[in-house]
N, C-alpha and C. Protein backbone atom coordinates (compact mmCIF):
# COMPACT_ATOMS: atom_id res chain seq x y z
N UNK A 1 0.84 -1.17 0.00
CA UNK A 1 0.00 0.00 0.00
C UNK A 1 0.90 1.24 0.00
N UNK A 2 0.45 2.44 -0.98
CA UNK A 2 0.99 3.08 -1.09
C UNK A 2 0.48 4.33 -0.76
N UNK A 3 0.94 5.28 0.07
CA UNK A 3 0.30 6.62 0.27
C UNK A 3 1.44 7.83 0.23
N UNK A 4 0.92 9.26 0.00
CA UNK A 4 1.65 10.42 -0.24
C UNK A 4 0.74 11.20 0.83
N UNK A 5 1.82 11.78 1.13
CA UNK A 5 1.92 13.52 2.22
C UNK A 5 2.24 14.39 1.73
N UNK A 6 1.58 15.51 1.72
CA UNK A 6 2.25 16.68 1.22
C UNK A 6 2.04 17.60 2.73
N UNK A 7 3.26 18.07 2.57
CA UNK A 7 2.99 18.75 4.35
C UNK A 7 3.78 19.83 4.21
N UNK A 8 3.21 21.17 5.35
CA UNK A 8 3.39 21.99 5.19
C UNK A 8 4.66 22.63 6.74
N UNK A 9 5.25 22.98 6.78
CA UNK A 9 6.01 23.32 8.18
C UNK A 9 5.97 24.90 8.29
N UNK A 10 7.00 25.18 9.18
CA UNK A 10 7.24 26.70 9.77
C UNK A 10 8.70 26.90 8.40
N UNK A 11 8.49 27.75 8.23
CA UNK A 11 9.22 28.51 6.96
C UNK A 11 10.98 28.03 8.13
N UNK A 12 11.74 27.90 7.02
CA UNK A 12 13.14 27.65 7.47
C UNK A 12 13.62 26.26 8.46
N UNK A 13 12.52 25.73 8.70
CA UNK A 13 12.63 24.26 9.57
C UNK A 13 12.54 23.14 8.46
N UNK A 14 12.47 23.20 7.12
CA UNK A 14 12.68 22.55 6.42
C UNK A 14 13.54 20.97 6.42
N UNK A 15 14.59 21.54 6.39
CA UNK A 15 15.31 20.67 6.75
C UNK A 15 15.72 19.69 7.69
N UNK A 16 15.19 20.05 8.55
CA UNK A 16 14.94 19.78 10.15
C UNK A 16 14.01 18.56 10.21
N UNK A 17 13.03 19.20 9.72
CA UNK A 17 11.94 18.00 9.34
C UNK A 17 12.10 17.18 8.57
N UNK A 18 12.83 17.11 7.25
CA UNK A 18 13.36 16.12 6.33
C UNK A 18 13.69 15.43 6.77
N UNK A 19 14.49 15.62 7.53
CA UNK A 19 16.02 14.61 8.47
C UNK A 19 14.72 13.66 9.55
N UNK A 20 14.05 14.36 10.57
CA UNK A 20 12.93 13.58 11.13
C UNK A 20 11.90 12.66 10.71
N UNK A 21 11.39 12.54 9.58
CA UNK A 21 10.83 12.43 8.32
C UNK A 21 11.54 10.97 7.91
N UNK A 22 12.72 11.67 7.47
CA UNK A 22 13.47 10.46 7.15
C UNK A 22 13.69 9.39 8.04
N UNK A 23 13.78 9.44 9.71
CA UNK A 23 14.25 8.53 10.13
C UNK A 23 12.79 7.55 10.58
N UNK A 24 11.95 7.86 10.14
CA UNK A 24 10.66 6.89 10.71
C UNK A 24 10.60 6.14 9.70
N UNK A 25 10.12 5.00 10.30
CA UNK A 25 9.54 4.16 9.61
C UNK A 25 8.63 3.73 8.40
N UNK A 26 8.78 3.29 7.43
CA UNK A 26 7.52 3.07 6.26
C UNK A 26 7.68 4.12 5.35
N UNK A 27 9.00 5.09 5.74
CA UNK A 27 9.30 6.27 4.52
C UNK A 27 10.12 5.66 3.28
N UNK A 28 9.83 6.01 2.04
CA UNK A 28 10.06 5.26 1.14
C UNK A 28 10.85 6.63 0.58
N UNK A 29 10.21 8.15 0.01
CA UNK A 29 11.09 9.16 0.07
C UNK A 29 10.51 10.55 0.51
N UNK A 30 11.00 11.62 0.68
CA UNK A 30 11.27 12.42 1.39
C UNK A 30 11.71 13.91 0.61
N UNK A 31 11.09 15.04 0.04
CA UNK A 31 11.80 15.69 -0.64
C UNK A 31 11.27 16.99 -0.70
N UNK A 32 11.63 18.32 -0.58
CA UNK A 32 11.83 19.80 -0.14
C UNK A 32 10.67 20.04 -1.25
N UNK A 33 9.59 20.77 -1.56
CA UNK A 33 9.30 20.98 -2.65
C UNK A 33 9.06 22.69 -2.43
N UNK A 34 8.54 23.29 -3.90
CA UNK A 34 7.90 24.43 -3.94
C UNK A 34 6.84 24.77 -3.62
N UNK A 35 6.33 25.73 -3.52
CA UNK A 35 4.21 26.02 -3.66
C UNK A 35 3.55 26.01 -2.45
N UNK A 36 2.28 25.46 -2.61
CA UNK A 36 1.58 25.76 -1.43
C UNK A 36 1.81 24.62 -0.11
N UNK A 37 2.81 23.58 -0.33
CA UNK A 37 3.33 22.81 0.59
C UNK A 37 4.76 22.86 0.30
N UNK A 38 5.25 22.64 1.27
CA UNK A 38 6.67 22.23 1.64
C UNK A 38 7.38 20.53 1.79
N UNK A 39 7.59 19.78 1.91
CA UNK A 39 7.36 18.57 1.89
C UNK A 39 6.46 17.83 1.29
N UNK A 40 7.34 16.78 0.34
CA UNK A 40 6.41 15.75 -0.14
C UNK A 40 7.15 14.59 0.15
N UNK A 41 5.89 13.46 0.72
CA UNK A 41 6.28 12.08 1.44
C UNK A 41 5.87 11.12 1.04
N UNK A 42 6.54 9.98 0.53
CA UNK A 42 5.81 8.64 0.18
C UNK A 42 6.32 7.51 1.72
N UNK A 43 5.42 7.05 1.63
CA UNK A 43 5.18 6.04 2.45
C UNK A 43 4.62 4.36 1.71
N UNK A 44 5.09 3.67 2.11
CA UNK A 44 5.29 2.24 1.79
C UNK A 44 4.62 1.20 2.34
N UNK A 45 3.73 0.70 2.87
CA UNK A 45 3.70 -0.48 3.81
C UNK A 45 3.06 -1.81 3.13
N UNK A 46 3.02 -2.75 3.94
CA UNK A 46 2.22 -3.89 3.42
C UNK A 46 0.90 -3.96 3.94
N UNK A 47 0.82 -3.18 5.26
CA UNK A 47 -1.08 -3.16 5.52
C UNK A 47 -1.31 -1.82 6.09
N UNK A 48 -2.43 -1.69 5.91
CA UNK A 48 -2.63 -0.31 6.14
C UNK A 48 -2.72 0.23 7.75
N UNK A 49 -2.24 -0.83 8.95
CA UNK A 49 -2.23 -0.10 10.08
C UNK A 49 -0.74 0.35 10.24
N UNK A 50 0.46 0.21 9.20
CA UNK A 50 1.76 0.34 9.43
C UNK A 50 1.39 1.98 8.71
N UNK A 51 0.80 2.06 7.71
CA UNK A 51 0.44 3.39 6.96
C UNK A 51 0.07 4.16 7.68
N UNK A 52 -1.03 3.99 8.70
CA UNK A 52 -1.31 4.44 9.40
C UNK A 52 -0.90 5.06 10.40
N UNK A 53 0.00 4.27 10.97
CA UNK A 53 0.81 4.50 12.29
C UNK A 53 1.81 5.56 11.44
N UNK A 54 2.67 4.85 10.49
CA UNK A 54 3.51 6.62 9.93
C UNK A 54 3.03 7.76 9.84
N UNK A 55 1.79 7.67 9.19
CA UNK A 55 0.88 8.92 8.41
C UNK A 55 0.66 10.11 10.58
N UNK A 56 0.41 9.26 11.08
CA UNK A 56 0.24 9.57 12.23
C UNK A 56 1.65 10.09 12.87
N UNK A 57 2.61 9.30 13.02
CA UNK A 57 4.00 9.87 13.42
C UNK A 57 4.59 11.13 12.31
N UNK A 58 4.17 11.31 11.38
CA UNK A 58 4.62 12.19 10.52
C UNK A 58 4.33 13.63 11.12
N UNK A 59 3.04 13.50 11.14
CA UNK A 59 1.94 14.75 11.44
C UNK A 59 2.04 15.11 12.95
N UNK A 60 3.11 14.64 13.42
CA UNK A 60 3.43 14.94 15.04
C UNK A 60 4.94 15.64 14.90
N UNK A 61 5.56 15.49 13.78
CA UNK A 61 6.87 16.11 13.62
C UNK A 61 6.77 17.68 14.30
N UNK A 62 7.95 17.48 14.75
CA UNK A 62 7.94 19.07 14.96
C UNK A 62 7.81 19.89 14.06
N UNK A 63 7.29 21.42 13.97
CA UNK A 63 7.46 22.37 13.20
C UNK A 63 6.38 21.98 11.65
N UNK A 64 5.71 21.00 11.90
CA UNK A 64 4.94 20.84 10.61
C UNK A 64 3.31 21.35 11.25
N UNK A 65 3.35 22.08 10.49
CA UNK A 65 1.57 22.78 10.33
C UNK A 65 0.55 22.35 9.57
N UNK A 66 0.78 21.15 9.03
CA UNK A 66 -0.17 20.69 8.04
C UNK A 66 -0.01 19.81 7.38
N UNK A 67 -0.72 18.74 7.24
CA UNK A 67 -0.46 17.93 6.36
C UNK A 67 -2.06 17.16 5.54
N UNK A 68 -1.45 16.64 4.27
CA UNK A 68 -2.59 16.23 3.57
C UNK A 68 -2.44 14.91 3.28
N UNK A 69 -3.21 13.55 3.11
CA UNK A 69 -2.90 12.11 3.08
C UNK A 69 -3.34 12.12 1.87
N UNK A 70 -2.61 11.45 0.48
CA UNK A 70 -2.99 11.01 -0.46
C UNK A 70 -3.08 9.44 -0.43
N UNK A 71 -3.73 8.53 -0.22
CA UNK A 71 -3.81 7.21 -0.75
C UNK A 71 -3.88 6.93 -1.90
N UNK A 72 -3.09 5.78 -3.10
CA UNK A 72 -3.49 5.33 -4.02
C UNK A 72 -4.10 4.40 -3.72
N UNK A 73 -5.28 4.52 -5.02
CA UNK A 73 -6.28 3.78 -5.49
C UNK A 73 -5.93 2.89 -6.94
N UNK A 74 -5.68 1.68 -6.33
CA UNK A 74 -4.99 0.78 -7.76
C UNK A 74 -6.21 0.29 -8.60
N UNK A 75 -7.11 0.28 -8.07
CA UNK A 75 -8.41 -0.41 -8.83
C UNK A 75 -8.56 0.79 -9.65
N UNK A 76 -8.22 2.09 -9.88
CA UNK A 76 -8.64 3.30 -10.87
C UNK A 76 -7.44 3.64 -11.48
N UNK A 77 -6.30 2.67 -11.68
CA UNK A 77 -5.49 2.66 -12.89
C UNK A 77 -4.08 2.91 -12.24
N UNK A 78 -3.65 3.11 -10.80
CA UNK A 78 -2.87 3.25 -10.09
C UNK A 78 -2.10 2.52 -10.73
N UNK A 79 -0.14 2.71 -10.12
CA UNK A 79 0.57 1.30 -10.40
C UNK A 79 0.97 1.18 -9.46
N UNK A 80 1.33 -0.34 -8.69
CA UNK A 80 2.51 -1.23 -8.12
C UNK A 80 4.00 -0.86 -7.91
N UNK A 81 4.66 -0.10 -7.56
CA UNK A 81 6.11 -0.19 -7.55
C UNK A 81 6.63 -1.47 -6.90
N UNK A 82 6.41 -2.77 -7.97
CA UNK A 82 7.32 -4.12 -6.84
C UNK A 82 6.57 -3.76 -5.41
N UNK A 83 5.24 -3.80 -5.24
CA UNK A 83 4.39 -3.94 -3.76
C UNK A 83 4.86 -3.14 -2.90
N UNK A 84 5.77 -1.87 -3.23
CA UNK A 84 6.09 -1.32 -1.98
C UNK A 84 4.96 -0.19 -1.81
């Protein structure tokens, strides 16, 4: 199962949060973006209470103000990366 974060932090903690981000669990990648969010996150698991539990530890990071859960939906044309 595959899900995306797009999350938003305190201007200049960027990096801060990447590094935190990075060290949890079920993060697959991790990366600075432009626009109306700051962070974008993929997450990986094999059932959805491991998704869960990240999506949840994410959104407790310090310095993050926001975040949004994208789930893919494979039955509407999604793909597989090798089940991660």
């Amino acid at each position: 199962m595959i899900t995306y974060i797009l999350a938003t932090c305190i201007p200049g903690n960027e990096k801060e949060v990447i590094q935190k981000i990075k060290e949890l669990p079920n993060i697959v990648e991790v990366n600075g973006i432009m626009g109306k969010y700051d962070i974008f996150v993929k997450i990986a698991a094999d059932d959805v209470t491991k998704v869960d539990s990240t999506i949840s530890k994410v959104r407790t990071v310090p310095h993050i103000t926001s975040t949004i859960s994208i789930p893919v939906l494979y039955d509407q044309g999604g793909t597989i990366d090798d089940e991660t």
